[in-house]
C-alpha atoms as a PDB file:
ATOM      1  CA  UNK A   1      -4.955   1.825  -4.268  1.00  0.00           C
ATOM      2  CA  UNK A   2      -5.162   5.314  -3.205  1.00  0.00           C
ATOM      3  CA  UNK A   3      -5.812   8.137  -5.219  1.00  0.00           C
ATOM      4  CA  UNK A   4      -5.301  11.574  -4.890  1.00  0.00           C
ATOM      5  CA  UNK A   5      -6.988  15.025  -6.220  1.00  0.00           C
ATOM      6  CA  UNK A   6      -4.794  17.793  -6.987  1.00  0.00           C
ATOM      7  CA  UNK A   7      -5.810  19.568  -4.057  1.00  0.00           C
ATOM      8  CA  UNK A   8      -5.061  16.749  -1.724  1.00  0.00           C
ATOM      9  CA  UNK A   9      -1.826  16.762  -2.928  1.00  0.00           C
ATOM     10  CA  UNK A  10      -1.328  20.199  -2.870  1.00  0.00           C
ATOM     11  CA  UNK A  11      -2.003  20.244   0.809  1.00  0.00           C
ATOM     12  CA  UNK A  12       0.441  17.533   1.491  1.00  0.00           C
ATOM     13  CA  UNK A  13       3.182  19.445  -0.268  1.00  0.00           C
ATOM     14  CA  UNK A  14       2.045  22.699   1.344  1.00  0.00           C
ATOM     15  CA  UNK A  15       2.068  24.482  -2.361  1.00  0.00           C
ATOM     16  CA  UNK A  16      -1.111  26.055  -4.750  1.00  0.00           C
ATOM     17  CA  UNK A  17      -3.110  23.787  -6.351  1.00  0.00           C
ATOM     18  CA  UNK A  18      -2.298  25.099  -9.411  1.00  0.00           C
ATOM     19  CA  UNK A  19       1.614  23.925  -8.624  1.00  0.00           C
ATOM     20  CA  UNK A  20       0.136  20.662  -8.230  1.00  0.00           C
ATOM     21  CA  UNK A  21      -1.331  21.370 -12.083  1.00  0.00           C
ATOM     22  CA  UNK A  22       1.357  22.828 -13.707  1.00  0.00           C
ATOM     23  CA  UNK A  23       3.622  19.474 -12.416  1.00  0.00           C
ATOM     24  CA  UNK A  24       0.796  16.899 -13.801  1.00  0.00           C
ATOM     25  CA  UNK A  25       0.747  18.999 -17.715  1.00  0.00           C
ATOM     26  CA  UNK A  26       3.655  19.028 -17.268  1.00  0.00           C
ATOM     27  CA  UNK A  27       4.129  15.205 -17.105  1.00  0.00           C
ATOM     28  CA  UNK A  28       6.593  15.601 -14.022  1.00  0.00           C
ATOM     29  CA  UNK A  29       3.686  14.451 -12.116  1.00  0.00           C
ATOM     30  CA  UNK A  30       1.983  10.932 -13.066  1.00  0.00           C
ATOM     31  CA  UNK A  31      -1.377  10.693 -13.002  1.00  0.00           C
ATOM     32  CA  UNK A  32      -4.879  10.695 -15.071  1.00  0.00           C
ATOM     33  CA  UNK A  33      -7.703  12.732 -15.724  1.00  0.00           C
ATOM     34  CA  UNK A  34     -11.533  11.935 -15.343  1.00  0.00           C
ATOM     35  CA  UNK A  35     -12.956  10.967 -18.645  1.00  0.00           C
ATOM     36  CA  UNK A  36     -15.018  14.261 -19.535  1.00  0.00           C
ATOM     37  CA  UNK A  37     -13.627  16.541 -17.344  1.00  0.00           C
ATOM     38  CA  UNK A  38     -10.389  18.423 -16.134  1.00  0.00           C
ATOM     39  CA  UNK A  39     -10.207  16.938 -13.069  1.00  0.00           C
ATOM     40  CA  UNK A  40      -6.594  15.254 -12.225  1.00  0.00           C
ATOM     41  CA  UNK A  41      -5.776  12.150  -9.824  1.00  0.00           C
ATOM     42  CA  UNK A  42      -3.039  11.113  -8.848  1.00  0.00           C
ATOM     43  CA  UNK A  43      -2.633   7.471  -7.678  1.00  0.00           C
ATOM     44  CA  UNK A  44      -0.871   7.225  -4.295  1.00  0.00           C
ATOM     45  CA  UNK A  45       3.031   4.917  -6.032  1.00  0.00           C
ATOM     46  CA  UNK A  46       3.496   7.929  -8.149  1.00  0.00           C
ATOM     47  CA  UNK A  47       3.120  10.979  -5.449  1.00  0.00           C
ATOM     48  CA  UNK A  48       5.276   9.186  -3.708  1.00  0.00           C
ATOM     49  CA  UNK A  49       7.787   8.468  -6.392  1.00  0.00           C
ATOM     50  CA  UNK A  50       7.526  12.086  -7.529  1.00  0.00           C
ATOM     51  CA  UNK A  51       8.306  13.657  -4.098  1.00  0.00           C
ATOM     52  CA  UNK A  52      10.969  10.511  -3.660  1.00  0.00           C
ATOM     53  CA  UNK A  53      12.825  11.785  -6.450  1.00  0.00           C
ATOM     54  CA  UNK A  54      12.616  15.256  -5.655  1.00  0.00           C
ATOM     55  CA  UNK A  55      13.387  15.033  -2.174  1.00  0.00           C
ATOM     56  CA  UNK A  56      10.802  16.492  -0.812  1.00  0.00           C
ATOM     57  CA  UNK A  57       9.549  15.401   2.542  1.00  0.00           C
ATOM     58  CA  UNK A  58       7.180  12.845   2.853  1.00  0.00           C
ATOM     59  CA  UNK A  59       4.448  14.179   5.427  1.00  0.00           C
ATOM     60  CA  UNK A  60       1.787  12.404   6.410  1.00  0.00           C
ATOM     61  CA  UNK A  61       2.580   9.682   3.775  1.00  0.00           C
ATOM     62  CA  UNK A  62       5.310   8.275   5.523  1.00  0.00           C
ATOM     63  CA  UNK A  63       3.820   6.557   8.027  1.00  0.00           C
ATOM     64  CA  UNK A  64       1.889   4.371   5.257  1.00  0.00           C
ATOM     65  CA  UNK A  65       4.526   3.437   3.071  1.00  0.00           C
ATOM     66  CA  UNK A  66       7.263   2.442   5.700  1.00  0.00           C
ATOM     67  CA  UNK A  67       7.066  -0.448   7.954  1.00  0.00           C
ATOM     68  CA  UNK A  68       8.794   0.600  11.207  1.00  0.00           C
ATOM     69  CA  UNK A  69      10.355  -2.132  13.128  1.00  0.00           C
ATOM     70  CA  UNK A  70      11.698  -2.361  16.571  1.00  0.00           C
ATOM     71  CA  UNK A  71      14.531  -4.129  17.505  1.00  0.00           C
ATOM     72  CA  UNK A  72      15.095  -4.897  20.925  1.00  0.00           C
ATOM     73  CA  UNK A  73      18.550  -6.745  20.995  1.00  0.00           C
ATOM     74  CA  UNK A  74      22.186  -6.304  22.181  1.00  0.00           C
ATOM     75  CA  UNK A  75      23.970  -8.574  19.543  1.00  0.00           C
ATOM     76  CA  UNK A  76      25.831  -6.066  17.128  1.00  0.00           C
ATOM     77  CA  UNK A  77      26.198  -8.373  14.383  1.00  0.00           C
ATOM     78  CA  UNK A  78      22.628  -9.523  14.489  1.00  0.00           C
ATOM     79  CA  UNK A  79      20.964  -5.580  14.436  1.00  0.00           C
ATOM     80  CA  UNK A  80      23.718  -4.891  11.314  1.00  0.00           C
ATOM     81  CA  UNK A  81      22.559  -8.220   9.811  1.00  0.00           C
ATOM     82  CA  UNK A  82      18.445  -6.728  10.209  1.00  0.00           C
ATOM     83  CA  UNK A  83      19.318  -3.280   9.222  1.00  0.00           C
ATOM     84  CA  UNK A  84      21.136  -4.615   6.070  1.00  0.00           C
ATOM     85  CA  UNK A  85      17.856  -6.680   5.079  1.00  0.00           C
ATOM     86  CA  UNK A  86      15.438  -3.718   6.441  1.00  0.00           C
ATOM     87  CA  UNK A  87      16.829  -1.092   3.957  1.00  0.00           C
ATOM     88  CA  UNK A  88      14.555   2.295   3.741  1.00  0.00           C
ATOM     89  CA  UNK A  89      14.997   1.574   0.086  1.00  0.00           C
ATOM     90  CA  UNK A  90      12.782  -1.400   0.511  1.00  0.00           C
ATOM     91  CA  UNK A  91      10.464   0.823   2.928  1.00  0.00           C
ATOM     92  CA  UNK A  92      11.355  -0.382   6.166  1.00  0.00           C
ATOM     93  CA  UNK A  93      12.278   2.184   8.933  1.00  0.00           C
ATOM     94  CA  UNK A  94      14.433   0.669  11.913  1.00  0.00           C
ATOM     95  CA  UNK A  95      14.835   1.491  14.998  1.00  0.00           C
ATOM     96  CA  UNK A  96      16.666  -0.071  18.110  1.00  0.00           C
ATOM     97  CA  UNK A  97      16.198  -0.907  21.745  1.00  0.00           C
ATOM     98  CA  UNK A  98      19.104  -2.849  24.247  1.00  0.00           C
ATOM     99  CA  UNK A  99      16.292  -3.209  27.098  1.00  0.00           C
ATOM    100  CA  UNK A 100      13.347  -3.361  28.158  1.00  0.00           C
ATOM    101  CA  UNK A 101      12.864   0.002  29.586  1.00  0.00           C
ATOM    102  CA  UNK A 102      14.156   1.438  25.983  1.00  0.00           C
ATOM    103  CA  UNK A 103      11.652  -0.456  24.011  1.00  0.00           C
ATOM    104  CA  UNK A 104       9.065   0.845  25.661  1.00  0.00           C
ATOM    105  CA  UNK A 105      10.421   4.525  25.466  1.00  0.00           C
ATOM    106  CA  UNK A 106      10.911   3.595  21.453  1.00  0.00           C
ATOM    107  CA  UNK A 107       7.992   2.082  20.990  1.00  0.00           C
ATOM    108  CA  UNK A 108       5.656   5.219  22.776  1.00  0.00           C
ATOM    109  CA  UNK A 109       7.656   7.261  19.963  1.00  0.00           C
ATOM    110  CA  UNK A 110       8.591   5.432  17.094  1.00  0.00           C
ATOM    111  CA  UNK A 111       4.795   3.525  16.719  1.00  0.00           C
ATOM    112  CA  UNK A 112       6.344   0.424  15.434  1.00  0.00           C
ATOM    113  CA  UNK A 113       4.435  -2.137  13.156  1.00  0.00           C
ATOM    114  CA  UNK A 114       6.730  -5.292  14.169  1.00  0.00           C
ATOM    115  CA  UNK A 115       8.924  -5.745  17.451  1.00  0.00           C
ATOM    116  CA  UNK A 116      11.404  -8.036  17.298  1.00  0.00           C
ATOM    117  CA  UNK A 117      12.722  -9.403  20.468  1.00  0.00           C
ATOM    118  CA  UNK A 118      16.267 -10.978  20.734  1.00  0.00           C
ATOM    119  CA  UNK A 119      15.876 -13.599  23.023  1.00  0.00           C
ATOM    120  CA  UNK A 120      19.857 -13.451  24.711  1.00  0.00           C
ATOM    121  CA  UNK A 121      18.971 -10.725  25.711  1.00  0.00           C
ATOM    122  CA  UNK A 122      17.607 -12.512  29.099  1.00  0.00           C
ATOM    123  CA  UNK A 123      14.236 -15.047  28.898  1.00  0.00           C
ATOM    124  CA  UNK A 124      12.787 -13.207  31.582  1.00  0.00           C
ATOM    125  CA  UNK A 125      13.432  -9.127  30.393  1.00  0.00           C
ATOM    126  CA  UNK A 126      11.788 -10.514  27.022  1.00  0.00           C
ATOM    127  CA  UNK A 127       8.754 -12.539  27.802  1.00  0.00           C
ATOM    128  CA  UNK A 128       7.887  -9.082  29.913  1.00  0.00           C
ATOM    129  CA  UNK A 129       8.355  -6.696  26.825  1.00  0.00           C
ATOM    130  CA  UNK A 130       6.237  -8.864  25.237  1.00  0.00           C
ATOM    131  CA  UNK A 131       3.506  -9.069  27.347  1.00  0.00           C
ATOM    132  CA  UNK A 132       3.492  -5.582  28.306  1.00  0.00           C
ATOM    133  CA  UNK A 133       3.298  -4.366  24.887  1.00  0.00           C
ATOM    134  CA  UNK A 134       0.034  -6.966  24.512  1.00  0.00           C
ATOM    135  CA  UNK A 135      -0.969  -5.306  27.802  1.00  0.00           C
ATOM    136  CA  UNK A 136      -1.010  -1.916  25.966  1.00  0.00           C
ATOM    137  CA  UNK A 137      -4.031  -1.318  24.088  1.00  0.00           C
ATOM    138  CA  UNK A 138      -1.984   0.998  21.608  1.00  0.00           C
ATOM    139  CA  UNK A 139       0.271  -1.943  20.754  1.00  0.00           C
ATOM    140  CA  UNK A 140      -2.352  -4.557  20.372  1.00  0.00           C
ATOM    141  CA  UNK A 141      -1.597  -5.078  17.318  1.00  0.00           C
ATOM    142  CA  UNK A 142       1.958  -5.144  16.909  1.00  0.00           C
ATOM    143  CA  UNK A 143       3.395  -7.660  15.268  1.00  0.00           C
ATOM    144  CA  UNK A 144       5.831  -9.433  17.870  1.00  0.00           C
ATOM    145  CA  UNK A 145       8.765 -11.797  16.777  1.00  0.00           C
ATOM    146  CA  UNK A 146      10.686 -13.282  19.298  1.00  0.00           C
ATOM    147  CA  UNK A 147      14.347 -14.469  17.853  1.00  0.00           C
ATOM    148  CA  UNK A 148      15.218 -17.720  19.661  1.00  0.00           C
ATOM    149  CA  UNK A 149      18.553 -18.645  20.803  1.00  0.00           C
ATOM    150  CA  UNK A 150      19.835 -22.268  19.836  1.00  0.00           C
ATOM    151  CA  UNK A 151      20.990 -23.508  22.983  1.00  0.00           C
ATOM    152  CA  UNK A 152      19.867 -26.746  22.989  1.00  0.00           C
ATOM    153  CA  UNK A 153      17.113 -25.949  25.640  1.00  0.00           C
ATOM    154  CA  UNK A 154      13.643 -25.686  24.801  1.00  0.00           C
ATOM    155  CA  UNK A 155      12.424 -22.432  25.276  1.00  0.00           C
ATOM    156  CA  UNK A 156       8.864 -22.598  27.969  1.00  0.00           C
ATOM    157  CA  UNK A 157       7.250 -19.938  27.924  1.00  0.00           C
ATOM    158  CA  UNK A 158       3.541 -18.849  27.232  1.00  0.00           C
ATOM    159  CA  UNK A 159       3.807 -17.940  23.382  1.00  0.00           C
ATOM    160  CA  UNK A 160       0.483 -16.192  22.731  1.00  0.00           C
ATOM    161  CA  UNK A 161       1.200 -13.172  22.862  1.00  0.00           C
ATOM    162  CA  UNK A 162       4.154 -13.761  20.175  1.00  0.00           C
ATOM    163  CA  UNK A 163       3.340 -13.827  16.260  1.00  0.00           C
ATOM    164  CA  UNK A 164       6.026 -15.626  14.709  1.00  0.00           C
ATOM    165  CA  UNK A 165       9.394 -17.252  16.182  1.00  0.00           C
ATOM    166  CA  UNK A 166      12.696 -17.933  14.878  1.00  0.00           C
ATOM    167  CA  UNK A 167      15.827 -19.978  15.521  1.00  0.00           C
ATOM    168  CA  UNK A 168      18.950 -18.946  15.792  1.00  0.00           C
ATOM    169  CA  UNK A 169      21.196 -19.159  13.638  1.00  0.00           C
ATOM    170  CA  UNK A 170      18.710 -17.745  11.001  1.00  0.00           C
ATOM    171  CA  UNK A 171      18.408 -16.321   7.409  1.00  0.00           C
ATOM    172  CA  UNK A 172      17.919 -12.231   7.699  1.00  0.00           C
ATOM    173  CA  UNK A 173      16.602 -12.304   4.103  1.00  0.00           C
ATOM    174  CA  UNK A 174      14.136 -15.114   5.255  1.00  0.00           C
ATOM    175  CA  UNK A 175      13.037 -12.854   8.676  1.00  0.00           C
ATOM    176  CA  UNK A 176      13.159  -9.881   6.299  1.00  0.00           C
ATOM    177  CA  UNK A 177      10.875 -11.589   3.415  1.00  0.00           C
ATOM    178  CA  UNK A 178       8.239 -12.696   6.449  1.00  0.00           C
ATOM    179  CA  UNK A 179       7.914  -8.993   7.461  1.00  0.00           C
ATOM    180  CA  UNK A 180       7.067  -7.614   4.397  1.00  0.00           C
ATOM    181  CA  UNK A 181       4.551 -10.389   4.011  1.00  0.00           C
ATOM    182  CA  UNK A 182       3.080  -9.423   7.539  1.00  0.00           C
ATOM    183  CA  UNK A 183       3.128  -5.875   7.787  1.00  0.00           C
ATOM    184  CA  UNK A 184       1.520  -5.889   3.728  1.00  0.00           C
ATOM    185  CA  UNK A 185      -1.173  -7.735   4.821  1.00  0.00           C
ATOM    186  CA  UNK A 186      -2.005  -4.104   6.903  1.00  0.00           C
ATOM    187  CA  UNK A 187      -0.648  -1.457   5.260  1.00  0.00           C
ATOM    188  CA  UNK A 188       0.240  -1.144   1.453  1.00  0.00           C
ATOM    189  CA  UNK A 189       3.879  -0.953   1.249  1.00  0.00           C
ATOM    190  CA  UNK A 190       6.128   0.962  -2.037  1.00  0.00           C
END
């Protein structure tokens, strides 16, 4: 769990310290105090809750509370189906790609945690954006899920470079539920 100092926070919210004070006395501001001293921190859930609910801008914490996810499809009904299940509300920030040449323009600028590949989108156009973001050092990491089509044919193709797989026809709560499980595992999610 992180924890913040007032100061900290101050800087993230660009105001005085002493704003950052007057909020925690206040008891707008959730925190604790070191035993024996004045000293205020502020664990990480409740910053977050406390600028949430005042709509102030996130900063620099956004990027560690959202899971972004990339999804490189064409199917309509399938990205409305993922964007239902990968609700900002349940930090997840998603973004979408119809080819190959537009994932890799969203992934240079959107940083994504997970891509998920739609595999009707062409065998070929997908095995390549997966191995080229494996190729990329700066993707390395990226969790890649490749979304199957159920056509009867067995899909051959090398598979290492893909985390996780998934029929078609599938659950989105079930591929949504996975993610969360994933992407926790590597950053701490709200």
């Amino acid at each position: 769990m992180k924890v913040f100092t007032t100061g900290q926070v101050a800087k993230l919210c660009k105001v005085a310290p002493r704003t950052v004070s007057k909020w925690f006395d206040a008891g707008r501001l959730k925190g604790y105090r070191i035993p024996g001293s004045q000293d205020r921190r502020i664990p990480r859930e409740y910053l977050i809750k406390f600028l949430k609910e005042h709509g102030m801008p996130l900063g620099d914490l956004e990027d560690g509370i959202f899971a972004k996810v990339l999804v490189v499809a064409q199917d309509q009904i399938l990205i409305d189906n993922l964007s239902r299940e990968l609700p900002p509300e349940k930090s997840f920030k998603v973004s979408v790609a119809a080819s190959g040449f537009d994932a890799g323009i969203q992934a240079e600028s959107f940083h994504p945690d997970c891509v998920i590949v739609d595999f009707s989108i062409g065998k070929t156009e997908s095995v390549q954006i997966c191995q080229n973001l494996r190729r990329n050092g700066e993707f390395s990491d990226v969790i890649l899920i490749a979304l199957l089509p159920d056509d009867g044919s067995a899909a051959s193709f090398d598979r290492s470079s893909i985390n996780e797989t998934f029929k078609k026809p599938f659950d989105p709560a079930l591929l949504a539920e996975r993610l969360r499980t994933l992407i926790g595992t590597r950053k701490e999610l709200v």
